[in-house]
Protein backbone atom coordinates (compact mmCIF):
# COMPACT_ATOMS: atom_id res chain seq x y z
CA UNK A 1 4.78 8.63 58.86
CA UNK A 2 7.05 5.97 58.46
CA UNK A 3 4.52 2.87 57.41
CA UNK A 4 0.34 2.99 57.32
CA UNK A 5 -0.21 -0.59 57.56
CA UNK A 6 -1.93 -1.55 60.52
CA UNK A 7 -2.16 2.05 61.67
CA UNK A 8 -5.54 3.19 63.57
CA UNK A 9 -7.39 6.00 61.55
CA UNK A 10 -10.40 8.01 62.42
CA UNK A 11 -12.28 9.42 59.88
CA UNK A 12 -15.65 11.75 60.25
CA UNK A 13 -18.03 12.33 57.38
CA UNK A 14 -16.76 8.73 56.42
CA UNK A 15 -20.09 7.66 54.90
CA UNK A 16 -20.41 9.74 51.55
CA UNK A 17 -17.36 11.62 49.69
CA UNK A 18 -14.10 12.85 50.05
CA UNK A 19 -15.12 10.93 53.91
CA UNK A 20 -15.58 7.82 52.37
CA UNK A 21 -12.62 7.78 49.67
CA UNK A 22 -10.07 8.78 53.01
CA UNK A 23 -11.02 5.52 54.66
CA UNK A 24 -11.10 3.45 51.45
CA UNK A 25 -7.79 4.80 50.69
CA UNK A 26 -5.99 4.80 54.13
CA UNK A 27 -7.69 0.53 54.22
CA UNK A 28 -5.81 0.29 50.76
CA UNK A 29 -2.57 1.27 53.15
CA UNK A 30 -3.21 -1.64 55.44
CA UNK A 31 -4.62 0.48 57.90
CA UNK A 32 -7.63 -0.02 60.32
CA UNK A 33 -10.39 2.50 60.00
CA UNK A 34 -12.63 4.00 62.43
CA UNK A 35 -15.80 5.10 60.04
CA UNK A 36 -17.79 7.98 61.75
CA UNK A 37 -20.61 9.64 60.38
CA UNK A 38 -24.26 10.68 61.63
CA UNK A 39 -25.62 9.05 58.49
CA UNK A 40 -26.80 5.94 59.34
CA UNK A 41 -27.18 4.20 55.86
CA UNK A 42 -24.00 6.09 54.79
CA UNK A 43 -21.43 4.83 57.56
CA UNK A 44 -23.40 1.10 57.25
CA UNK A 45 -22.48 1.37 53.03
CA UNK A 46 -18.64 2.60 53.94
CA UNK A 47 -17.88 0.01 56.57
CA UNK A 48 -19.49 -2.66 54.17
CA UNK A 49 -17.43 -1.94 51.41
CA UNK A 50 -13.86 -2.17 53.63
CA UNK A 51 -15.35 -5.12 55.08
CA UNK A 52 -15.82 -6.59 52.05
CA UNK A 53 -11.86 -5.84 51.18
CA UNK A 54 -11.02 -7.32 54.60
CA UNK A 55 -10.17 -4.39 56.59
CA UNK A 56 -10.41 -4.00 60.19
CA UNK A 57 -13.26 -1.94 60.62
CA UNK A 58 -15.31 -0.09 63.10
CA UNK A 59 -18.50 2.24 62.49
CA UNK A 60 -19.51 5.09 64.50
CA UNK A 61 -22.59 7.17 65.03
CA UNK A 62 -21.03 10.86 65.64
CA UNK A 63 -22.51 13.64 65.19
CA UNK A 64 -19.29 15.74 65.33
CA UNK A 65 -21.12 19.14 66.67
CA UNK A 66 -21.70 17.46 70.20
CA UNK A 67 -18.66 17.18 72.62
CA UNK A 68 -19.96 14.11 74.01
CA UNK A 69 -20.88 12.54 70.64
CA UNK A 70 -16.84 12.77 69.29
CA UNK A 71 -15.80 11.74 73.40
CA UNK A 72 -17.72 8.76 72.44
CA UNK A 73 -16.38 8.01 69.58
CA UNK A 74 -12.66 8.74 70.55
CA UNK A 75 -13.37 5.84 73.98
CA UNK A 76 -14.82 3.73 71.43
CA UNK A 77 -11.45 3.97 69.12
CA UNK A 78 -9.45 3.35 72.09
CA UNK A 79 -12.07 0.79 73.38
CA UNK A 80 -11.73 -1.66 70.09
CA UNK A 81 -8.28 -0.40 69.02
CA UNK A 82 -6.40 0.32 71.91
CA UNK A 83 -4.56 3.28 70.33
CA UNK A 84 -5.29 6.01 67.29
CA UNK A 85 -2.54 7.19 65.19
CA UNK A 86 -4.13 8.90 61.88
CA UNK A 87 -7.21 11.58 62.37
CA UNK A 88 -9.20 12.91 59.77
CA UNK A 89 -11.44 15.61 60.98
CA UNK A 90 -13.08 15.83 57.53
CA UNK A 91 -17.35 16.06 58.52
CA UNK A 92 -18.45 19.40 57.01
CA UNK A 93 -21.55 21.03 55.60
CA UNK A 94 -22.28 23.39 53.02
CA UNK A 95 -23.92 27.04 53.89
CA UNK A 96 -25.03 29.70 51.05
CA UNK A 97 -27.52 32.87 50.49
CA UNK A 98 -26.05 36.42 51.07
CA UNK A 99 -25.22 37.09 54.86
CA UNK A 100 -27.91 40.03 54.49
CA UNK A 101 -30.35 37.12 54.34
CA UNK A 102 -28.88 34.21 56.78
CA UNK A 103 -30.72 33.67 59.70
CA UNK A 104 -28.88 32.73 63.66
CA UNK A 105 -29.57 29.06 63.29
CA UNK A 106 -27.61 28.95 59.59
CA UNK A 107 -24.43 30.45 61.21
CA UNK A 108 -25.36 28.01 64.16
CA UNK A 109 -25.59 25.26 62.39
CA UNK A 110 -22.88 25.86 59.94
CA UNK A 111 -20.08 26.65 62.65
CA UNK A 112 -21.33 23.73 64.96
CA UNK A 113 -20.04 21.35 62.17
CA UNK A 114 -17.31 23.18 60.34
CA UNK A 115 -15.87 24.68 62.96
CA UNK A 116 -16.59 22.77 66.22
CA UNK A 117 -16.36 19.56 65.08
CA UNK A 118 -12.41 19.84 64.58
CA UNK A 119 -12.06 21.17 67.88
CA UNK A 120 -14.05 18.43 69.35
CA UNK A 121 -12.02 16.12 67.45
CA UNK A 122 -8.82 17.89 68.42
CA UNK A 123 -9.74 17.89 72.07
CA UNK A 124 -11.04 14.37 72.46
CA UNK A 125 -7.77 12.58 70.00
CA UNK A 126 -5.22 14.93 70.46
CA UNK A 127 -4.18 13.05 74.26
CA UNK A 128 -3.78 10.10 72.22
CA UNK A 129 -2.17 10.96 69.37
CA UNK A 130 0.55 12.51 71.38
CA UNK A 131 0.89 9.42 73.13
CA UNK A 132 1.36 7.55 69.91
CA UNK A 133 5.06 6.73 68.68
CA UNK A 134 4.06 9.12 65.45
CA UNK A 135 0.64 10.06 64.43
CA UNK A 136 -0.91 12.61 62.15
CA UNK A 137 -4.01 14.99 62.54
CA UNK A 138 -5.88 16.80 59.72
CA UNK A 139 -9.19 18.60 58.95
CA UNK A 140 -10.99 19.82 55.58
CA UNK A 141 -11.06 23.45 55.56
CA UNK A 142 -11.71 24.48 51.78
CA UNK A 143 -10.31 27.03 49.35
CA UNK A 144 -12.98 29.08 51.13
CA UNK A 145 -10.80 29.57 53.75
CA UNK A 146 -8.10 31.22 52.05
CA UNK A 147 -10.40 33.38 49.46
CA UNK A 148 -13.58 34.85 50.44
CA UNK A 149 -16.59 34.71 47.96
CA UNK A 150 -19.91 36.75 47.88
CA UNK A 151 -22.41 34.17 49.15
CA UNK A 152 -20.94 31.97 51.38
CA UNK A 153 -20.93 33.99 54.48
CA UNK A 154 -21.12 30.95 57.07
CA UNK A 155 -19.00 28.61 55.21
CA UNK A 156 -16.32 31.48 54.72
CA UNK A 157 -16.05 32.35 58.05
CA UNK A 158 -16.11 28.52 59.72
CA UNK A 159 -12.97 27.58 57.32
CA UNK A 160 -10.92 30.29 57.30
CA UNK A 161 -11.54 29.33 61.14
CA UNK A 162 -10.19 25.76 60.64
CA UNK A 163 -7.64 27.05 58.80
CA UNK A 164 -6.06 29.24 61.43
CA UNK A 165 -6.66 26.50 64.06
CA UNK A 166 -5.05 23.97 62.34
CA UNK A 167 -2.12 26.62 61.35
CA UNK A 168 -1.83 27.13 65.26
CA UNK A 169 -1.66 23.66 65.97
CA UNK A 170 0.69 23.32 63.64
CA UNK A 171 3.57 25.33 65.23
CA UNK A 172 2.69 23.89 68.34
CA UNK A 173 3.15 19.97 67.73
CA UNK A 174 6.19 21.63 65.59
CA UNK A 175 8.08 23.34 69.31
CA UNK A 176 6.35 19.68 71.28
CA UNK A 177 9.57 17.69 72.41
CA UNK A 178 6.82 15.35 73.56
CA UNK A 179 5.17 14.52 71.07
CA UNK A 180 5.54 13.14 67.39
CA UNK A 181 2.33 14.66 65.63
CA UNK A 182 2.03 15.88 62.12
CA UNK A 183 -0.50 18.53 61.36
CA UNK A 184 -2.47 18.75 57.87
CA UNK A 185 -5.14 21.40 56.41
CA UNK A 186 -6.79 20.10 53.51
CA UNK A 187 -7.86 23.23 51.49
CA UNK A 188 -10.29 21.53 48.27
CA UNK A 189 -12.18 23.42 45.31
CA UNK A 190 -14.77 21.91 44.12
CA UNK A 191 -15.07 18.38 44.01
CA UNK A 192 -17.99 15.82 43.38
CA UNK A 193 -19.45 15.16 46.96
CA UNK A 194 -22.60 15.31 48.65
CA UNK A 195 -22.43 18.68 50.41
CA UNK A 196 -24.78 20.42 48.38
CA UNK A 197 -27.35 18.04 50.14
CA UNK A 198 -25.95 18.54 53.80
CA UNK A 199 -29.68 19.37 54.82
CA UNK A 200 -30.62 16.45 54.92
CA UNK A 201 -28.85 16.20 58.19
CA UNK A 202 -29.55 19.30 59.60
CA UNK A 203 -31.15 19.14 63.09
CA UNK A 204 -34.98 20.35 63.52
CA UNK A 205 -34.17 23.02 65.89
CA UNK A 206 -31.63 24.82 63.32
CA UNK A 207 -33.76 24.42 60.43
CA UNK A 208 -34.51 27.96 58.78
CA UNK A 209 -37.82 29.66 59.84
CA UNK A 210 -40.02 30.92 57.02
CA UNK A 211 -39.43 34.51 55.81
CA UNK A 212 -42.62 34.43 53.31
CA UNK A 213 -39.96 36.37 50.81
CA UNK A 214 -40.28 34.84 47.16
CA UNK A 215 -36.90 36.38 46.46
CA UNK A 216 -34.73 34.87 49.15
CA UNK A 217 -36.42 30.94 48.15
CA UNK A 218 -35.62 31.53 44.70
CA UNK A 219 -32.11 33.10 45.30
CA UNK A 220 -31.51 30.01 47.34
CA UNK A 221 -32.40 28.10 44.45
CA UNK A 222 -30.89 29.42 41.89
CA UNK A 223 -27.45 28.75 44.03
CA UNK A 224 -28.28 25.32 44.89
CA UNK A 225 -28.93 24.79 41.23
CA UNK A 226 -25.47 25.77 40.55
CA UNK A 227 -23.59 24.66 43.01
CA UNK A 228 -25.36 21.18 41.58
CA UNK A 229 -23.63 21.97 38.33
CA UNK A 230 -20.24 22.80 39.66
CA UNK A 231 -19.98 19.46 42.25
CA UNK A 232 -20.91 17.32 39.35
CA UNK A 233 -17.63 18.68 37.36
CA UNK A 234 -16.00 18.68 40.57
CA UNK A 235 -12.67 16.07 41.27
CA UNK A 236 -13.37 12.98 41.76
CA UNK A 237 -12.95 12.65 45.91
CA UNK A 238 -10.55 9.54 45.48
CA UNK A 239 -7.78 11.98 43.95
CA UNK A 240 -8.40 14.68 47.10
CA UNK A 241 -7.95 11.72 49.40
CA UNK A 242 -4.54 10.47 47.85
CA UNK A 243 -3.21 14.07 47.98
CA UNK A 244 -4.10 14.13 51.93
CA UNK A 245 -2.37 10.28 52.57
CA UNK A 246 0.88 11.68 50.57
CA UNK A 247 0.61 14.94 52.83
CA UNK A 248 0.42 12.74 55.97
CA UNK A 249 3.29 10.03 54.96
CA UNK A 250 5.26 13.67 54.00
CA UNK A 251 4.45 15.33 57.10
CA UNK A 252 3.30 18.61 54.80
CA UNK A 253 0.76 21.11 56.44
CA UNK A 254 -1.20 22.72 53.38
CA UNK A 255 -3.08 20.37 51.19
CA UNK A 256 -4.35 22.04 47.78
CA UNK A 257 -5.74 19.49 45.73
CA UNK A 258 -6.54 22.04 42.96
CA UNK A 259 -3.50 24.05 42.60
CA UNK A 260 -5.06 26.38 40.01
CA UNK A 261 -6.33 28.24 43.13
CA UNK A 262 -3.08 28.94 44.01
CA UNK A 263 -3.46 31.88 41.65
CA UNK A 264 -6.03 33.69 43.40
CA UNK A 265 -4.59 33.55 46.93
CA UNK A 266 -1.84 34.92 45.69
CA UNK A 267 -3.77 37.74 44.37
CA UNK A 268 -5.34 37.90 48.00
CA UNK A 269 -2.27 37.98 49.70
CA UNK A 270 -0.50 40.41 47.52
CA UNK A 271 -3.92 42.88 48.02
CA UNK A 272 -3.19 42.55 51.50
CA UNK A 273 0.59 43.02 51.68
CA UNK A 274 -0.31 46.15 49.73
CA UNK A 275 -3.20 46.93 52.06
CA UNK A 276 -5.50 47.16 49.24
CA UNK A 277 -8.62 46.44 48.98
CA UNK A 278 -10.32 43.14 48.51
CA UNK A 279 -10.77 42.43 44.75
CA UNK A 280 -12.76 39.24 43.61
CA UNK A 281 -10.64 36.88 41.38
CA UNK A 282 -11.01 36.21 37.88
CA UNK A 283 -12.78 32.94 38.31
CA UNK A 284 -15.42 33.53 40.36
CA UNK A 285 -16.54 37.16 37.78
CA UNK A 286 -16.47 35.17 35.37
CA UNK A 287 -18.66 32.44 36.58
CA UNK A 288 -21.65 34.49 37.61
């Protein structure tokens, strides 16, 4: 994109994280920002703080799993802004245990967000974006969905979805004489956010039921305790969100913000070139 200053951008999961530090860092631009989250204190902290800098600013309730929830909040964009020209489909929620031991509503729940929340948000901007003189669409994926690890069953499986999507829609606004949209796929390690404690937004009727077994709980909690440890020497989410503005002003699709992962999906996609079978990388053996 040629210029970001007074631009309209959308961005879900706005109230915490790498969310948060897209809108702070897209206002820094001179743009306008559209702060969605289901949080309620969250968006209300993010939209104070651009306020406070003087950006243009409008906060939305979305809960990015229901179609009519991100419809809402694409009429409301429209309604206040009159046009949308930056979207950042970045809401997303965490998922572990072995898939031996998930139950329906964690794959439910898990997908819902992760998966169906970019295609609401592709369905519901996408008209306008294309109308736009240039505009630019991305969603957070994760290293996750290039290189599958034990333990993350749902998570695995919802970005390597997003990943493929956003691939697709790729070569498509790439062959649309109509349109001028760029297409991004942010794929992070770990950085310092608050997924770990994406529970605390997960809906009653997709909460876990009891199993009784001692083992699963304290499986569970032996990951949460480390994923705990990892996040807090995860990057800092400001530095993920200036290597997602660069991709959009660059029109570039893939969006590493840890490069040193690059060595393991290579090792992936050589395995698979040489129809071998899947071998786990160095880096995650040596972290168990």
């Amino acid at each position: 994109m040629r210029s970001l200053k007074d631009r309209v951008v959308v961005v879900t999961g706005a109230g915490s994280g790498i969310g948060r530090a897209l809108a702070l860092g897209y206002a820094a631009r001179g743009s306008k920002i559209v702060v969605a989250d289901v949080q309620d204190d969250a968006r209300t902290e993010t939209v104070g703080l651009l306020e406070a800098g003087g950006t243009e600013t409008l906060g939305v309730k979305v809960d990015v799993s229901d179609a009519a929830s991100v419809e809402a909040l694409a009429d409301a964009t429209i309604e206040r802004f009159g046009e949308v020209h930056v979207v950042c489909n970045n809401a997303g929620v965490g998922g572990g245990g072995l898939i031996k031991d998930q139950q329906l509503v964690d794959w439910k729940w898990v997908i819902d967000v992760n998966l169906w929340g970019v295609i609401h948000g592709i369905q519901y901007f996408l008209p306008h974006l294309r109308a736009a003189d240039e505009a630019h669409i991305m969603a957070t994926a994760s290293v996750a969905g290039l290189t599958a690890t034990p333990g993350l069953g749902p998570y695995n499986a919802s970005k390597f979805a997003v990943v493929g999507l956003m691939e697709t829609l790729f070569h498509e606004m790439e062959r649309d004489d109509e349109a001028n949209v760029g297409v991004s796929v942010l794929c992070p390690g770990v950085v310092k956010t608050n997924i770990i404690t994406a529970q605390r937004n997960r809906p009653a009727h997709l909460r876990r039921q009891r199993t009784g077994t001692v083992v699963n709980e304290d499986a569970r909690r032996r990951n949460a305790n480390v994923a705990a440890a990892l996040a807090e020497r995860g990057m800092d989410p400001a530095e993920v969100a200036e290597c997602v503005i660069d991709a959009s002003i660059e029109r570039r699709f893939w969006v590493l913000s840890h490069p040193e992962h690059l060595v393991e999906i290579e090792q992936r996609n050589l395995a698979l070139h040489q129809l071998a079978n899947p071998a786990l990388a160095t880096s995650f053996t040596d972290g168990e």
